[in-house]
N, C-alpha and C. Protein backbone atom coordinates (compact mmCIF):
# COMPACT_ATOMS: atom_id res chain seq x y z
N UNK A 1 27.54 42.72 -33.45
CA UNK A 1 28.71 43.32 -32.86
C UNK A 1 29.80 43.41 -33.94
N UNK A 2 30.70 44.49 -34.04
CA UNK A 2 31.52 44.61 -35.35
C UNK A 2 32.49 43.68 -34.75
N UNK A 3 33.43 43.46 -35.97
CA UNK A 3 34.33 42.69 -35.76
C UNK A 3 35.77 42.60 -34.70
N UNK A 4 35.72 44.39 -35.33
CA UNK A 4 36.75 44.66 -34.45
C UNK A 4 36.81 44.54 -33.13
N UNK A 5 35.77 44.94 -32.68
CA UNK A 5 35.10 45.13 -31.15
C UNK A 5 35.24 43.61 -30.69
N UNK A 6 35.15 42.59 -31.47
CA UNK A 6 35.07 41.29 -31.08
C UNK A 6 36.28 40.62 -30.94
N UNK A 7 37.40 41.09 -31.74
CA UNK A 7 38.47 41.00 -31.38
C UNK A 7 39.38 41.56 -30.43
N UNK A 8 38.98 42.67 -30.52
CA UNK A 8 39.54 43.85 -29.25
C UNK A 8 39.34 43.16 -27.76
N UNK A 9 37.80 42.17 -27.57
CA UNK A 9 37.37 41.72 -26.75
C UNK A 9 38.31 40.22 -26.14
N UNK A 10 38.65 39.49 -27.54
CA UNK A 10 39.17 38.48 -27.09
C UNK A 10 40.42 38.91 -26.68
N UNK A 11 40.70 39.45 -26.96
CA UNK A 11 42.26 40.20 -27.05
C UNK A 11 42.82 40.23 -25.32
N UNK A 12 41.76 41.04 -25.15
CA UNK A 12 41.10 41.41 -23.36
C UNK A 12 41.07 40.53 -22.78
N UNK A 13 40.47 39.46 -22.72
CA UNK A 13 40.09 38.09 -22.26
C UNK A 13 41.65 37.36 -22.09
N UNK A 14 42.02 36.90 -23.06
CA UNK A 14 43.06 36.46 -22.91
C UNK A 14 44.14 37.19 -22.36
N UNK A 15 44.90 38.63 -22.28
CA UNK A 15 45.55 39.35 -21.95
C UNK A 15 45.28 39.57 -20.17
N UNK A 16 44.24 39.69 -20.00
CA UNK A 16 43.52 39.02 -18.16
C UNK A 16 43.88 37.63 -17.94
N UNK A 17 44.11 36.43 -18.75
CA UNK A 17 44.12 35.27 -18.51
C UNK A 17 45.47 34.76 -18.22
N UNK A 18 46.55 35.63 -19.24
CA UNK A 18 48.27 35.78 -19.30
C UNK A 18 48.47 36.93 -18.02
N UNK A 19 47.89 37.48 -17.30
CA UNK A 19 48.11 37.95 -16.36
C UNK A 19 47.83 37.54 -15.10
N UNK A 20 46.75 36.42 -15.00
CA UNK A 20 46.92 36.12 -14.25
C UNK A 20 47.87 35.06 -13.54
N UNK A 21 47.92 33.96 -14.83
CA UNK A 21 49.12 33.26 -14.76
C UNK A 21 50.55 33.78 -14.50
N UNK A 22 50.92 35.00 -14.96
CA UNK A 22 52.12 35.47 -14.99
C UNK A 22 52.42 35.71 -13.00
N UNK A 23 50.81 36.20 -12.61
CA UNK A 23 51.08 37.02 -11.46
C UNK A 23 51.21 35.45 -10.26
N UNK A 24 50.28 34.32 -10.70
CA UNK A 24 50.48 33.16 -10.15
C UNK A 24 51.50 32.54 -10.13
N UNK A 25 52.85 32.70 -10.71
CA UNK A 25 54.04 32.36 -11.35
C UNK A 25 55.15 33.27 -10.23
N UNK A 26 54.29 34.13 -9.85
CA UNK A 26 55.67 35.55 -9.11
C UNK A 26 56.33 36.24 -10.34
N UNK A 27 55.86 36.39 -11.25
CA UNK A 27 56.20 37.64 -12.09
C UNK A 27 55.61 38.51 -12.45
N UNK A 28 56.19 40.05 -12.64
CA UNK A 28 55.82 41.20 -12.87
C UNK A 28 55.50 41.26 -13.75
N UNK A 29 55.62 40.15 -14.57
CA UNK A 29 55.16 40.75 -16.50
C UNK A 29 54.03 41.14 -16.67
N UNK A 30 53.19 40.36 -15.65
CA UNK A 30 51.72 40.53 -15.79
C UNK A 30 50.97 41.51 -15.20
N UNK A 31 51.57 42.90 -15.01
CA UNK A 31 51.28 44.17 -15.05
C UNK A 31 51.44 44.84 -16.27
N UNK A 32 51.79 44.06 -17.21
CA UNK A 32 51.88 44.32 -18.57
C UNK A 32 50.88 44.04 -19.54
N UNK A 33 50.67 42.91 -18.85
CA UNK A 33 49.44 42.00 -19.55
C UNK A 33 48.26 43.10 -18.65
N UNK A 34 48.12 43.48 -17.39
CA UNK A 34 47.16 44.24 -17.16
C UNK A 34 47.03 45.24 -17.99
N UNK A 35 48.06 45.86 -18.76
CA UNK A 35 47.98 47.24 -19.05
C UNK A 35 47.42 47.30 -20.93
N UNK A 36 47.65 45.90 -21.06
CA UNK A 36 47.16 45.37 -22.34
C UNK A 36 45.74 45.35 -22.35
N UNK A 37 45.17 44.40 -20.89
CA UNK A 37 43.83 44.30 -20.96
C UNK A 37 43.43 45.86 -21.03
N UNK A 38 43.91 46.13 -20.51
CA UNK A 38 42.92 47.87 -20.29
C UNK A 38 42.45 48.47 -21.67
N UNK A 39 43.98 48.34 -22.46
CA UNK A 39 43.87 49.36 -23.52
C UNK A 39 43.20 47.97 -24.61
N UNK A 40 43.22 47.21 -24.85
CA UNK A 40 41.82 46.19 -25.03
C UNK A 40 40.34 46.45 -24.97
N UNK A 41 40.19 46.44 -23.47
CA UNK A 41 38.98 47.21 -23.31
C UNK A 41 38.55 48.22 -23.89
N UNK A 42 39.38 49.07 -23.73
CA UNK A 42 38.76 50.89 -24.49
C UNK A 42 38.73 50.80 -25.75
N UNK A 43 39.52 49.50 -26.71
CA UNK A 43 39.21 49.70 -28.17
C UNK A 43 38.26 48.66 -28.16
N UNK A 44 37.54 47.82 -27.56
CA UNK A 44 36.49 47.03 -27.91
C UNK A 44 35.10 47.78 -27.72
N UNK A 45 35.29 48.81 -26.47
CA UNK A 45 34.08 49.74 -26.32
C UNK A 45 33.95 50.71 -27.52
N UNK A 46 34.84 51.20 -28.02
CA UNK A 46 35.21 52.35 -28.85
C UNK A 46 34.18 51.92 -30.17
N UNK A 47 35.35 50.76 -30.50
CA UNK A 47 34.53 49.93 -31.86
C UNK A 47 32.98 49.50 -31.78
N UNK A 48 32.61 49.11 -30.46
CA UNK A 48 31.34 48.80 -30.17
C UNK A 48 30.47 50.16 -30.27
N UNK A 49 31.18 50.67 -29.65
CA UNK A 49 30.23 52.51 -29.85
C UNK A 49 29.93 52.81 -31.07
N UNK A 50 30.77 52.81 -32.00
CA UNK A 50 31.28 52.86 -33.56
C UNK A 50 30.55 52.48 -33.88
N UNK A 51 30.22 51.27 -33.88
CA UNK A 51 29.23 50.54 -34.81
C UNK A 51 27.55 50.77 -34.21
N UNK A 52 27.51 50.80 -33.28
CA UNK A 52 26.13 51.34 -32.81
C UNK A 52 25.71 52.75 -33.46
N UNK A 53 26.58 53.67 -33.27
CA UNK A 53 26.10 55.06 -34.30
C UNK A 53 26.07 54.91 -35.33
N UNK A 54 27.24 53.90 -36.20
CA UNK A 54 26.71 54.07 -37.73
C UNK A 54 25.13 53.27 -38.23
N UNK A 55 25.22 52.15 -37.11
CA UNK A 55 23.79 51.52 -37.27
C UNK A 55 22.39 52.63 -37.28
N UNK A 56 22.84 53.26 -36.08
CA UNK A 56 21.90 54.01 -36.10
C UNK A 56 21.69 55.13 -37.21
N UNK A 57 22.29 55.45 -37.52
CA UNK A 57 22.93 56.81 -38.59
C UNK A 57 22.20 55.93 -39.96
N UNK A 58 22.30 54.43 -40.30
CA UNK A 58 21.74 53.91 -41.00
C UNK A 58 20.32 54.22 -41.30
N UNK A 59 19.92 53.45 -39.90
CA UNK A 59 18.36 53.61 -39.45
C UNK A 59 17.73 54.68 -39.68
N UNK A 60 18.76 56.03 -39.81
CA UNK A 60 17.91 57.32 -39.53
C UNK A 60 17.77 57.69 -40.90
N UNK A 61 19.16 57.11 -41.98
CA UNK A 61 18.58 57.99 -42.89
C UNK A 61 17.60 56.56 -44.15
N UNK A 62 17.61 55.31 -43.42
CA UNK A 62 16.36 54.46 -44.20
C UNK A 62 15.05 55.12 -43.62
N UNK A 63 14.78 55.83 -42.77
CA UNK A 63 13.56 56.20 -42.04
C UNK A 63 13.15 57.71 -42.93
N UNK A 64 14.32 58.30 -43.30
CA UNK A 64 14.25 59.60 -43.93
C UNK A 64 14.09 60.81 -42.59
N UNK A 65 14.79 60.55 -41.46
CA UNK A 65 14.42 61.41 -40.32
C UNK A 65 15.83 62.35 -41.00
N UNK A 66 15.79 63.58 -39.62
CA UNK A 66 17.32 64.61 -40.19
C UNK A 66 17.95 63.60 -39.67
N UNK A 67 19.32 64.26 -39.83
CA UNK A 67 20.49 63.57 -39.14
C UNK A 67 20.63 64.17 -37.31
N UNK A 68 19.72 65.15 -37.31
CA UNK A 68 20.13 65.45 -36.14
C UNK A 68 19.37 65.07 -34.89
N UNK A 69 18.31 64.02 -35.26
CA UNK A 69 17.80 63.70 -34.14
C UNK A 69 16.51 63.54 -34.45
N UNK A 70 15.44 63.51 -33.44
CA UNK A 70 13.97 63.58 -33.93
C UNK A 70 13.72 64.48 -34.43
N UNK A 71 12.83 64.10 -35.20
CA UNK A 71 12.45 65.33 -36.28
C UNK A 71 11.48 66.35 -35.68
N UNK A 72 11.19 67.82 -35.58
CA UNK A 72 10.77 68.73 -35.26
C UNK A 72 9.20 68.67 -36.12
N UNK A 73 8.18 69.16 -34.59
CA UNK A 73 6.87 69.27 -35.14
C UNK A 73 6.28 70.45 -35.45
């Protein structure tokens, strides 16, 4: 898993964890902290996506396939 993605993740985790406390507390802040987790999420998927295509993009050209997919018979 890249790094970023792994941070993006904890990021998330904890930003859900300050929200919930905030919301257990009676404060609004932690619609803030929701809005953190979110945009958390979408850069931990992003980066995770990221790194899965270049892996693959790796794979394809150690294999010597095209870049565009399976190779044609």
């Amino acid at each position: 898993m890249p790094r970023l993605a792994v941070y993006a993740l904890v990021v998330c985790v904890l930003s859900v964890a300050a929200a919930v406390v905030a919301f257990t507390q009676g404060s609004w802040l932690g619609i803030v902290w929701i809005l953190l987790a979110g945009l958390s999420s979408n850069m931990a998927w992003y980066y995770l996506r990221r790194g899965r295509m270049a892996a693959a993009a790796r794979n394809r050209a150690a294999d010597g396939s095209p870049a565009g997919g399976s190779p044609t018979a």
